[in-house]
N, C-alpha and C. Protein backbone atom coordinates (compact mmCIF):
# COMPACT_ATOMS: atom_id res chain seq x y z
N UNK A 1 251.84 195.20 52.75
CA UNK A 1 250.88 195.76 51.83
C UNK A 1 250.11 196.89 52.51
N UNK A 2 249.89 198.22 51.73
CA UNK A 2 249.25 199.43 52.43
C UNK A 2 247.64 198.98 52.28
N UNK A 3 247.00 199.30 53.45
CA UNK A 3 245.32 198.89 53.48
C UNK A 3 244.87 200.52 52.44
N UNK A 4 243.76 200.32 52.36
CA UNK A 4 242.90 201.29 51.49
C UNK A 4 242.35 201.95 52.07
N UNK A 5 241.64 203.23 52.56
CA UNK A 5 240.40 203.10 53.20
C UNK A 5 239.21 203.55 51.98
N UNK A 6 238.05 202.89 52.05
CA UNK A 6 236.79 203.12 50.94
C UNK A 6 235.95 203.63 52.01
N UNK A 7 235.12 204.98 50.93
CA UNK A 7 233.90 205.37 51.81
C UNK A 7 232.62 204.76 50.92
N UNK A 8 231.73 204.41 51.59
CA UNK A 8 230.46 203.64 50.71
C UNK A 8 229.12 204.71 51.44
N UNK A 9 228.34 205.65 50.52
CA UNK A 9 227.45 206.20 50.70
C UNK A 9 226.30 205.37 51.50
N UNK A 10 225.59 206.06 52.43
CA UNK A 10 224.48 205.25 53.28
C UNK A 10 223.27 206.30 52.78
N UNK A 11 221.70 206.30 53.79
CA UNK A 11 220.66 206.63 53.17
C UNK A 11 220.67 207.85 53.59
N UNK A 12 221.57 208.31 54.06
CA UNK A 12 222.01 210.08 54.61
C UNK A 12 222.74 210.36 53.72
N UNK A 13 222.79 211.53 52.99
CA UNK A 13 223.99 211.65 52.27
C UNK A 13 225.22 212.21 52.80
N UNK A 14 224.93 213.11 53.63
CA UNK A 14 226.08 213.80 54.52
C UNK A 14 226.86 212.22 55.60
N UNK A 15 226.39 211.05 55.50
CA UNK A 15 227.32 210.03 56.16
C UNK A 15 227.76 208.65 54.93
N UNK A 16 228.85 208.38 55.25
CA UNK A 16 229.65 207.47 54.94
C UNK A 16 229.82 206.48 55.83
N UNK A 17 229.99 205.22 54.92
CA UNK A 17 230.51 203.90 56.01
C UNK A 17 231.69 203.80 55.36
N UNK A 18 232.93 203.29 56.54
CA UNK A 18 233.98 203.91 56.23
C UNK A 18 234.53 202.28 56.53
N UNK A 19 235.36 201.45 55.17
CA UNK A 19 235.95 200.47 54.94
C UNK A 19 237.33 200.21 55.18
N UNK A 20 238.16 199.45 55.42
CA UNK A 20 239.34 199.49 55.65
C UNK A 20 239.38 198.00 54.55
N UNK A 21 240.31 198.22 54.18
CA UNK A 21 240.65 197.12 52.85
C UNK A 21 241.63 196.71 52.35
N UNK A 22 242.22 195.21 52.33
CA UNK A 22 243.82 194.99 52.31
C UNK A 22 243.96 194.35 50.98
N UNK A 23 242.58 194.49 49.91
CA UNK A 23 243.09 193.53 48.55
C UNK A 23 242.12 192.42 48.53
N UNK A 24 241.84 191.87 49.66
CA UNK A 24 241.09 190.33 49.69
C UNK A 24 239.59 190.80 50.73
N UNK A 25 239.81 191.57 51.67
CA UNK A 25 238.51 191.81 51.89
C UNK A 25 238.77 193.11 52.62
N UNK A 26 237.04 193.62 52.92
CA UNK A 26 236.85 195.14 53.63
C UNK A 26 236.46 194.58 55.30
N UNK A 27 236.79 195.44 55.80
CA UNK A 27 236.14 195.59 56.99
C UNK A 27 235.42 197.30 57.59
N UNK A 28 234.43 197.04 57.87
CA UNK A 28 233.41 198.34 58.13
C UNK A 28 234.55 198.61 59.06
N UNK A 29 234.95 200.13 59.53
CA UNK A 29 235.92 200.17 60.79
C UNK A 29 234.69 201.69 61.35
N UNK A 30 233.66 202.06 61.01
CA UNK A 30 233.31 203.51 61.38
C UNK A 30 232.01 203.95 60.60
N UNK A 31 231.88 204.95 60.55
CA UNK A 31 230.91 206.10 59.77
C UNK A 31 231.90 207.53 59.62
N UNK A 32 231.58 208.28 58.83
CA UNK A 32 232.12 209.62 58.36
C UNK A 32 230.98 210.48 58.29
N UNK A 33 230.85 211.21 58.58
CA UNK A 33 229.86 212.54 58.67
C UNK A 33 230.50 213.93 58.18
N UNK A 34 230.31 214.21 56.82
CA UNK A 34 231.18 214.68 55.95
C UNK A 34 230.49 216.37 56.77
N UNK A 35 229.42 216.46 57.15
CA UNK A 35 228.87 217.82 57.46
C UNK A 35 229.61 218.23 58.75
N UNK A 36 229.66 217.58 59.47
CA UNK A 36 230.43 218.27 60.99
C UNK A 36 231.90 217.67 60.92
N UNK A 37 232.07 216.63 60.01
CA UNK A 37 233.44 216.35 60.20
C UNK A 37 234.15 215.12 61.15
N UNK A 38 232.98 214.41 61.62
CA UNK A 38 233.09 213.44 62.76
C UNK A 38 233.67 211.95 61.81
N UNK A 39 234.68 211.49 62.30
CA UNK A 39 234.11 210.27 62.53
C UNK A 39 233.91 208.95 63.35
N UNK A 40 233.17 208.49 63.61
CA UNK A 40 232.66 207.62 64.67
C UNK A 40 232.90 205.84 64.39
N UNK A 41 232.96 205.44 65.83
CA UNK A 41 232.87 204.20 65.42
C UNK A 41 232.44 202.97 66.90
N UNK A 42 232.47 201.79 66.99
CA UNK A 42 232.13 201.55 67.71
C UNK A 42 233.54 200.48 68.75
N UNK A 43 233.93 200.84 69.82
CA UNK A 43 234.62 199.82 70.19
C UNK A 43 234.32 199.26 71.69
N UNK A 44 234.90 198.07 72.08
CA UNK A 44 234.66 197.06 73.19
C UNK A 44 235.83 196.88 74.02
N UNK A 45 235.34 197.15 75.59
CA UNK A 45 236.28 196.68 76.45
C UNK A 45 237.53 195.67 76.26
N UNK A 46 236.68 194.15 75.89
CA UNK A 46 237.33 193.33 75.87
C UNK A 46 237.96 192.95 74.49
N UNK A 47 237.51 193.59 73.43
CA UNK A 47 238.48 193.75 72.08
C UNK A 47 239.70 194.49 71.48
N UNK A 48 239.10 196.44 71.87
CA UNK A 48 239.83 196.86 71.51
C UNK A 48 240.55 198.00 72.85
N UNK A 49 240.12 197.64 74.35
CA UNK A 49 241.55 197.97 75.33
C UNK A 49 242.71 197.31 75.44
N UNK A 50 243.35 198.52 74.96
CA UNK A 50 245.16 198.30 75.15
C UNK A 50 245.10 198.04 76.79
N UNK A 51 245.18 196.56 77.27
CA UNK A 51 245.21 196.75 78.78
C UNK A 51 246.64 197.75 78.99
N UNK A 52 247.35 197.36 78.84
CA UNK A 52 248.72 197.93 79.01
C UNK A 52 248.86 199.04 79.50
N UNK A 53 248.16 200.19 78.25
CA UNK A 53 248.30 200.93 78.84
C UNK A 53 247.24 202.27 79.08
N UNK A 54 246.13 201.19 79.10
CA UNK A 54 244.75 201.40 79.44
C UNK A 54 244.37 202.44 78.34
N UNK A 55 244.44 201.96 77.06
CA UNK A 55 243.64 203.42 75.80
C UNK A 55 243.29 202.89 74.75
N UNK A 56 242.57 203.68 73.99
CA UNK A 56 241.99 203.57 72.86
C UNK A 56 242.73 203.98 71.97
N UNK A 57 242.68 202.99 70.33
CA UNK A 57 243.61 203.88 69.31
C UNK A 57 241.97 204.03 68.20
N UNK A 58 242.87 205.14 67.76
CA UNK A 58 241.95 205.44 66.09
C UNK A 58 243.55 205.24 65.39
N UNK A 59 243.24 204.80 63.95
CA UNK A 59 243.44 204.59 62.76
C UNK A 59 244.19 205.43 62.63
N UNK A 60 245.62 205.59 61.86
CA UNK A 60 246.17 207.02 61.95
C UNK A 60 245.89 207.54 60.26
N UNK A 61 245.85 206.51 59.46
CA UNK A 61 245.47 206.39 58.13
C UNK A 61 243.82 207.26 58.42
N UNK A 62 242.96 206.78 58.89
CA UNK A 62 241.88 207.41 58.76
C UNK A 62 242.04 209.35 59.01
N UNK A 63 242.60 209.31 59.79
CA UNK A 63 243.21 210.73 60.56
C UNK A 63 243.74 211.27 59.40
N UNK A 64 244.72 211.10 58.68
CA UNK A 64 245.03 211.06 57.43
C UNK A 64 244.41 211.33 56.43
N UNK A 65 243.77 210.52 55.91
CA UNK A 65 242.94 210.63 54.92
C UNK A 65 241.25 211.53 54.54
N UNK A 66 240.63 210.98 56.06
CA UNK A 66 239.48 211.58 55.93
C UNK A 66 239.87 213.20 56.81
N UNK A 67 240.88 213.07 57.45
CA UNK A 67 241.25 214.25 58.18
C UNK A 67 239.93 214.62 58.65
N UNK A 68 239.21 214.22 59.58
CA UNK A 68 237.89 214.79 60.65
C UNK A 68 238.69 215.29 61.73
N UNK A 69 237.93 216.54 61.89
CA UNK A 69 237.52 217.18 62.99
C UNK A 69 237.31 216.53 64.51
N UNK A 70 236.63 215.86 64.38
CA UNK A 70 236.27 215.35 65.72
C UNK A 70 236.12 213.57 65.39
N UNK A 71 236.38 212.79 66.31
CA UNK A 71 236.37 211.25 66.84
C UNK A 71 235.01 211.04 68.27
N UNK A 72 234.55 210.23 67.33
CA UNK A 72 233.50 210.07 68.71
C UNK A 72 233.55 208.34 68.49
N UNK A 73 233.71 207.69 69.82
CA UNK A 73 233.50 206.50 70.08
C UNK A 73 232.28 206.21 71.31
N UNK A 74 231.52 205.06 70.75
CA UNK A 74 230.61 204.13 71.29
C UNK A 74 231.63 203.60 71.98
N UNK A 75 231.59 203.41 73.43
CA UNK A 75 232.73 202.24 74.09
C UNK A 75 231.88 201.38 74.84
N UNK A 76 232.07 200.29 74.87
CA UNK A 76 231.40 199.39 75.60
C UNK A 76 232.12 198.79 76.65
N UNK A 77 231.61 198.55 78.30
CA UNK A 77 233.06 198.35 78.92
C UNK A 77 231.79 197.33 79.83
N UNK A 78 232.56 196.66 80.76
CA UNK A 78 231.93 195.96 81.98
C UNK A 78 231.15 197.03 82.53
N UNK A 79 231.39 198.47 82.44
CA UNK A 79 230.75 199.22 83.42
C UNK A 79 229.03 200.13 82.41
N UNK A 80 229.19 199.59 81.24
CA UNK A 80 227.98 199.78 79.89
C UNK A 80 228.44 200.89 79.06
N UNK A 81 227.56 201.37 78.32
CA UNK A 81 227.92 202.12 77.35
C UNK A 81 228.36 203.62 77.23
N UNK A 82 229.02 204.08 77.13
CA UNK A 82 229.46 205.52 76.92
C UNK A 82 229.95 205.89 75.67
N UNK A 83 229.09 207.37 75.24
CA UNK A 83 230.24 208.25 74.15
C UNK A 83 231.26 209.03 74.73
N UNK A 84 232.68 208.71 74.06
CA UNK A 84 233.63 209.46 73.90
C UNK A 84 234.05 210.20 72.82
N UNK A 85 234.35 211.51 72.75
CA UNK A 85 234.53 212.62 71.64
C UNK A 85 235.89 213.23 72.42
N UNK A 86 236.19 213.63 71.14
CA UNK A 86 237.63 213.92 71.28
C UNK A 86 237.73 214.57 69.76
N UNK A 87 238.91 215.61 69.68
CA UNK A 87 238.94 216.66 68.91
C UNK A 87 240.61 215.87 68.54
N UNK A 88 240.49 216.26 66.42
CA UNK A 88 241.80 215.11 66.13
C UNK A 88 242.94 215.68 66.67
N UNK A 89 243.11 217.33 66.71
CA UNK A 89 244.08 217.91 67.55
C UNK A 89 244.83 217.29 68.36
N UNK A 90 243.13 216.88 69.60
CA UNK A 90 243.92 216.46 70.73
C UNK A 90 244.46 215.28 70.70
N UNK A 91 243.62 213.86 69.87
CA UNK A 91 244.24 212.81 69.89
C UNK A 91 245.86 213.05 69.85
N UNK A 92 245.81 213.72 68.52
CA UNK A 92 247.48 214.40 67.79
C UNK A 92 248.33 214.77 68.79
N UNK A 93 248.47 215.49 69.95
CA UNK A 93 248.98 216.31 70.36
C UNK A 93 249.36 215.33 71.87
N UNK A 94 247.90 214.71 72.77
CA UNK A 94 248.37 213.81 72.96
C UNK A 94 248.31 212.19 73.24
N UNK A 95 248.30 211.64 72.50
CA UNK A 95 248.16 210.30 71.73
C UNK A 95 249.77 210.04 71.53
N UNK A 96 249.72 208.76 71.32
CA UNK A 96 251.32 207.48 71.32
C UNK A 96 251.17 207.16 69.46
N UNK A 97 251.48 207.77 68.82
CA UNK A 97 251.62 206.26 67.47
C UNK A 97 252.29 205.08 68.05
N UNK A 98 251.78 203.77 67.50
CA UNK A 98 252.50 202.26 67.19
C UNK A 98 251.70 201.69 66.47
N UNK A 99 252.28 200.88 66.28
CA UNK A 99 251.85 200.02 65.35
C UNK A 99 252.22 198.12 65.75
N UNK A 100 251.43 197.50 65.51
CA UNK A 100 252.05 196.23 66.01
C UNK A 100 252.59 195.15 64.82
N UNK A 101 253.68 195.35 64.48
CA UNK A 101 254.40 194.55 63.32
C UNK A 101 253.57 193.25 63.64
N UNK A 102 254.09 192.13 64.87
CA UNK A 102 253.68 191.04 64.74
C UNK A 102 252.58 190.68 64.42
N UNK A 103 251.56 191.73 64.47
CA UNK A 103 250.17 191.23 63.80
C UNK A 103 249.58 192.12 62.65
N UNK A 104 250.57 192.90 61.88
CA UNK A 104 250.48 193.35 61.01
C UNK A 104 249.44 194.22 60.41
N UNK A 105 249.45 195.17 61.79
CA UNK A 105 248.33 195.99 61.88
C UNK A 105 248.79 197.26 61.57
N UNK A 106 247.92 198.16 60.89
CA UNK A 106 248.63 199.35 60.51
C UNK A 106 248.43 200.71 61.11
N UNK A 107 249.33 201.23 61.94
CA UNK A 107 249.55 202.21 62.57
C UNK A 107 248.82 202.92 63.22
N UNK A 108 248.38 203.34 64.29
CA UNK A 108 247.31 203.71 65.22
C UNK A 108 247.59 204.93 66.26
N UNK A 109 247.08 206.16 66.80
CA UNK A 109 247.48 206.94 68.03
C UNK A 109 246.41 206.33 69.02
N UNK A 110 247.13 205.87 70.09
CA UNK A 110 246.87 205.52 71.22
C UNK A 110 246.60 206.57 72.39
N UNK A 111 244.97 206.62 73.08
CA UNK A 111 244.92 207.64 73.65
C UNK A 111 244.22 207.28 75.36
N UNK A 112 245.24 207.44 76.64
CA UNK A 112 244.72 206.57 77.99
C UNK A 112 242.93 206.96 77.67
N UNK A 113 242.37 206.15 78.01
CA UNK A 113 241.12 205.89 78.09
C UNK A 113 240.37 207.39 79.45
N UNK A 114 240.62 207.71 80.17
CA UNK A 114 240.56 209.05 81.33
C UNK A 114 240.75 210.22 80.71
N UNK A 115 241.61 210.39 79.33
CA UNK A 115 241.85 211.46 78.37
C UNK A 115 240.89 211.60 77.36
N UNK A 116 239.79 210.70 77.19
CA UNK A 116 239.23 210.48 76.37
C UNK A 116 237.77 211.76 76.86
N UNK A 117 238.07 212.83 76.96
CA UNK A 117 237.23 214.24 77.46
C UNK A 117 236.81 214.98 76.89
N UNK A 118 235.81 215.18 75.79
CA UNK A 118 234.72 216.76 75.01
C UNK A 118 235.41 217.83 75.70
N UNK A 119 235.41 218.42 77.21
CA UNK A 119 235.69 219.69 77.78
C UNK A 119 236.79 219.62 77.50
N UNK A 120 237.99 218.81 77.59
CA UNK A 120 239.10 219.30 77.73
C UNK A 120 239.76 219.49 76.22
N UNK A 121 239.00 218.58 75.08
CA UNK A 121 239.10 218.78 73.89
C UNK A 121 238.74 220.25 72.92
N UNK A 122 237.70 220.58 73.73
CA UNK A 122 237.61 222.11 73.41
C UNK A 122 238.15 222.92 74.08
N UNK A 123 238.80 222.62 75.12
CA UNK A 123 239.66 224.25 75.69
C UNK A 123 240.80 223.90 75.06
N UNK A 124 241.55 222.66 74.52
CA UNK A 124 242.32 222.71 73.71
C UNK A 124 242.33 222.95 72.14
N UNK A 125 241.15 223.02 71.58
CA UNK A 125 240.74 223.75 70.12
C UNK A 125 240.97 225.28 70.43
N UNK A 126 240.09 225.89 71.85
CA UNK A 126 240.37 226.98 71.76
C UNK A 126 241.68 227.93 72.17
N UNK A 127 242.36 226.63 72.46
CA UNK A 127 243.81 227.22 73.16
C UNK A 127 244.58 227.65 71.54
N UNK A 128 244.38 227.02 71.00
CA UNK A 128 245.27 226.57 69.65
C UNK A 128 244.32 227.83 68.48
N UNK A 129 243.35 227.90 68.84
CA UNK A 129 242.42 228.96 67.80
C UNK A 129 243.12 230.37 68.30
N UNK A 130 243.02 230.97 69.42
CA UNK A 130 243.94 231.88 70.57
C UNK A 130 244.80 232.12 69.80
N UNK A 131 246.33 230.81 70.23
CA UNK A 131 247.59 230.65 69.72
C UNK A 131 247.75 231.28 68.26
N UNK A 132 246.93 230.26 67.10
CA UNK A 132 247.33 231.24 65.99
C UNK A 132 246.51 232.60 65.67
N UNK A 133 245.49 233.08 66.23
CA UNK A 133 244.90 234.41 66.20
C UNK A 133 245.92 235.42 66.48
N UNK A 134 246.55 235.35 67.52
CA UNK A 134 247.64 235.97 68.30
C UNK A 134 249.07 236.20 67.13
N UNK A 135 249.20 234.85 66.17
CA UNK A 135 250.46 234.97 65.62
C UNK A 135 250.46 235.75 64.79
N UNK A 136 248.99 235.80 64.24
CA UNK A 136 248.80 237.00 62.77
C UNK A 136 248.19 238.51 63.00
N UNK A 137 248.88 238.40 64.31
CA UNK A 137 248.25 240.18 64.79
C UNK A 137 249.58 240.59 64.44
């Protein structure tokens, strides 16, 4: 069965709480910030690291759908709290899709947790802004 995603207006109007929904119930997965294009959310060491292969996924459906600009995660680790931002480009470009059949979770880009970098996310916006400036000269 394909999940849904629902946006539910909050007391900002420029933000959204952003639902994930399979028919029988929602789960909050984020916020949407329709003005800059973000969307954010919150994740945990011990919940959502892929030990394996040490990264974070976003939603590929959300990527999809709300198509934002930028990903910023709250991470919570043994070592305390940090924001991570990241540009969807870069997730895109380089990020793993999977998906885990056996637990019937729906499709995700996986990104090593050390990649998870603002600077390097904007010299790659501006590599790619460059790239097509260049194609239409």
């Amino acid at each position: 069965m394909k999940k849904s995603l629902t946006l539910s207006p909050t007391n900002k109007p420029e933000i959204c709480d952003v639902f994930l929904g399979d028919g029988f119930k929602l789960l909050n997965i984020g916020k949407y910030n329709s003005t800059n294009k973000t969307f954010s959310t919150f994740r945990t060491e011990k919940k959502h690291l892929h030990r394996k292969s040490g990264s974070l996924s976003v939603n590929l459906q959300v990527l999809n759908e709300l198509n934002p600009s930028w990903i910023e995660i709250i991470y919570e680790s043994s070592a305390g709290k940090r924001k991570l931002q990241i540009s969807k480009n870069y997730l895109i470009h380089f990020g793993r899709q999977h998906a885990f059949r056996e637990t019937n979770f729906e499709p995700q880009i996986f990104l090593e947790l050390e990649r998870w970098n603002l600077t390097d996310a904007i010299r790659f916006e501006k590599q790619i802004h460059l790239q097509q400036s260049l194609s239409f000269a």
